[in-house]
C-alpha atoms as a PDB file:
ATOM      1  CA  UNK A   1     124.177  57.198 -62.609  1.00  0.00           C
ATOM      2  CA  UNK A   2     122.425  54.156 -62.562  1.00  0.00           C
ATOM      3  CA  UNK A   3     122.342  52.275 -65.892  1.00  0.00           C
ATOM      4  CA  UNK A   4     121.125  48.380 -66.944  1.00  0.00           C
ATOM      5  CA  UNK A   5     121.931  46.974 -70.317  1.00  0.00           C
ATOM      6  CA  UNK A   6     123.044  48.970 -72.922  1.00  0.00           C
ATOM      7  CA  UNK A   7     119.511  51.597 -74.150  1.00  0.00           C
ATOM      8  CA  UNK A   8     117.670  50.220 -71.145  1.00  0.00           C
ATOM      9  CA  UNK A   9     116.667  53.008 -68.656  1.00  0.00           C
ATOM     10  CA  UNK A  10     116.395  52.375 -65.457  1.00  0.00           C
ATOM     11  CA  UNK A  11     113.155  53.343 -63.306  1.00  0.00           C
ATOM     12  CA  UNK A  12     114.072  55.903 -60.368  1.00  0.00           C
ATOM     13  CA  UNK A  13     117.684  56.376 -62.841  1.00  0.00           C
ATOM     14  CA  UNK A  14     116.162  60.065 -63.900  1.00  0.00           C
ATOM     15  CA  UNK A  15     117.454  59.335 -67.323  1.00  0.00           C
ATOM     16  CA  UNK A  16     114.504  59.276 -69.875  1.00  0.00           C
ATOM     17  CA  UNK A  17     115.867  61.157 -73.047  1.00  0.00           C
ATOM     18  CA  UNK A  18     118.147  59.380 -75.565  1.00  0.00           C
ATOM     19  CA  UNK A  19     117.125  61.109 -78.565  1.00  0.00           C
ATOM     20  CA  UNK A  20     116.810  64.410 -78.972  1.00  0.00           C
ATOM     21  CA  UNK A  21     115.588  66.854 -82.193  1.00  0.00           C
ATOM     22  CA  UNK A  22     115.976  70.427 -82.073  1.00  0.00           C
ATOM     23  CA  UNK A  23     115.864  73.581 -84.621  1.00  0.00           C
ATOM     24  CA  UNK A  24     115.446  77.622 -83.867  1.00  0.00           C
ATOM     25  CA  UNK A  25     112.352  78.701 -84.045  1.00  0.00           C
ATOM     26  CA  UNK A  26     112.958  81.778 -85.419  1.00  0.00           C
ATOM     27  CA  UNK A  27     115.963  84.435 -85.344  1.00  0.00           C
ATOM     28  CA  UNK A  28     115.227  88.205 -85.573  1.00  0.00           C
ATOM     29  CA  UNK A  29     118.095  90.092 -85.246  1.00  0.00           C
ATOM     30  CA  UNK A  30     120.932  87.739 -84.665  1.00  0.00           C
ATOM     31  CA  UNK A  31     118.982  86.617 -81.529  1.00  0.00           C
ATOM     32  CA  UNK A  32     116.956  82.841 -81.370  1.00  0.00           C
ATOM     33  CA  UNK A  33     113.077  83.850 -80.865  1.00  0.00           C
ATOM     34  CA  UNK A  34     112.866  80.188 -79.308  1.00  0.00           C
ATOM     35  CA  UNK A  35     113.720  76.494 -79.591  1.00  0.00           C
ATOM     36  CA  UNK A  36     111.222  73.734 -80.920  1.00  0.00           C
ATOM     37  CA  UNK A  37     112.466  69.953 -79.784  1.00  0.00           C
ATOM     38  CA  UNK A  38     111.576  66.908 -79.612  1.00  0.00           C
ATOM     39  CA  UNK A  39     112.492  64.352 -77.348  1.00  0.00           C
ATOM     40  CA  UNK A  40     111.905  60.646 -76.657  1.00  0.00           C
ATOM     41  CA  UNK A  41     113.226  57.514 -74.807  1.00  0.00           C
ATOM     42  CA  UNK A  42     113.938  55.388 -77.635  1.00  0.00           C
ATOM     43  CA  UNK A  43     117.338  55.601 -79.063  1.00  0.00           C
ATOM     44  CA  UNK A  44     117.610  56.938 -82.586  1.00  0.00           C
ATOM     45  CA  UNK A  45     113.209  57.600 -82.422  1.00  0.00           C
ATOM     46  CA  UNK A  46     113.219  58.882 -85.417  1.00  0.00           C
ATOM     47  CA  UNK A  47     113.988  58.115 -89.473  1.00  0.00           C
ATOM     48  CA  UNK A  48     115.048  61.374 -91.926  1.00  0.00           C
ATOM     49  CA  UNK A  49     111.395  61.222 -93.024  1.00  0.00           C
ATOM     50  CA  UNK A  50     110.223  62.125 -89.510  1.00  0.00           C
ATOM     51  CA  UNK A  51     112.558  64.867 -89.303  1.00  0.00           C
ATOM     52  CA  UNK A  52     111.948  66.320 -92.532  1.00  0.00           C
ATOM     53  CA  UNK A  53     108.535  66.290 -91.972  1.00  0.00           C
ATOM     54  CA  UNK A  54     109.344  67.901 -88.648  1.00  0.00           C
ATOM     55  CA  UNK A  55     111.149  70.818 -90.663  1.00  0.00           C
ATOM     56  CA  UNK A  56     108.410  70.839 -93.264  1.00  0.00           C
ATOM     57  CA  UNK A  57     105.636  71.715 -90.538  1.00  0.00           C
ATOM     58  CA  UNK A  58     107.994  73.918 -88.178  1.00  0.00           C
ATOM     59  CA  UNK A  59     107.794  77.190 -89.984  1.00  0.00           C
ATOM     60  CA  UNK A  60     103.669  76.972 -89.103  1.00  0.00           C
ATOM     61  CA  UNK A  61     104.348  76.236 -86.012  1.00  0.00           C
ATOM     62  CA  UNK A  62     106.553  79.150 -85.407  1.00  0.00           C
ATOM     63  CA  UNK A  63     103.907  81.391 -87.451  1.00  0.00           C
ATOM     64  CA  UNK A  64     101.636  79.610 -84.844  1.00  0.00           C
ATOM     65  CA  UNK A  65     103.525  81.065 -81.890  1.00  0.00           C
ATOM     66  CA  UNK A  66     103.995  84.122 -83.034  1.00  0.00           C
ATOM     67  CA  UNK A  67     100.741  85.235 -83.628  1.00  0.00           C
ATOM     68  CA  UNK A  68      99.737  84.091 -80.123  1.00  0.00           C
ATOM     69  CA  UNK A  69     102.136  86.238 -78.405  1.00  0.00           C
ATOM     70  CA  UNK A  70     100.852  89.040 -80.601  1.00  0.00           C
ATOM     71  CA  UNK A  71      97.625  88.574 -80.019  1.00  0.00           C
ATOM     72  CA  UNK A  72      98.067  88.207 -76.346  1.00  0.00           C
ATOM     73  CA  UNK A  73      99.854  91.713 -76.706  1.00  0.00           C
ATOM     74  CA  UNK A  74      97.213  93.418 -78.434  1.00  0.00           C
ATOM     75  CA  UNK A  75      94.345  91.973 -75.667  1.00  0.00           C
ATOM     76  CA  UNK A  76      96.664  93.412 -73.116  1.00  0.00           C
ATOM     77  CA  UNK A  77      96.823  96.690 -74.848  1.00  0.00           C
ATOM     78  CA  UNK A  78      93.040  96.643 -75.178  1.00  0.00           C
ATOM     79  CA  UNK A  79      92.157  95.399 -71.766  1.00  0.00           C
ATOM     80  CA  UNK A  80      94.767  98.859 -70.207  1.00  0.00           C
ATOM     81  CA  UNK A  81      92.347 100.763 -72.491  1.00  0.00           C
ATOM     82  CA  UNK A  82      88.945  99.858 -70.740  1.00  0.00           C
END
């Protein structure tokens, strides 16, 4: 590991993450549908207002991704039909 001055990242070092911000996306039946996170190079990136807005917006984002997948699944089904 190659490190400079304490929260200074070294180019070529592969370490770019030092904070991190992460919630389920979902859980249907005991099982996690996903992970939403965030990540950045800046130590402590973001305030509580960030990450409550974060968790204000991440139930429509989850909506978001849901109905994606299920419309992806019903142009499959229609596509098999033709």
């Amino acid at each position: 590991m190659v490190l400079g001055s304490p929260g200074e990242i070294v180019p070529g070092s592969g370490l770019s993450t030092r904070s991190w911000f992460g919630w389920p996306r979902g859980v249907a039946g005991g099982v996690t549908l996903g992970l939403l996170q965030l990540h950045d190079s800046t130590v402590n990136a973001w305030s509580e207002a960030d990450r409550l807005a974060v968790l204000a917006f991440a139930p429509v984002v989850a909506a978001a991704v849901a109905n994606a997948r299920a419309f992806e699944r019903e142009v499959a089904q229609v596509l098999d039909q033709v």
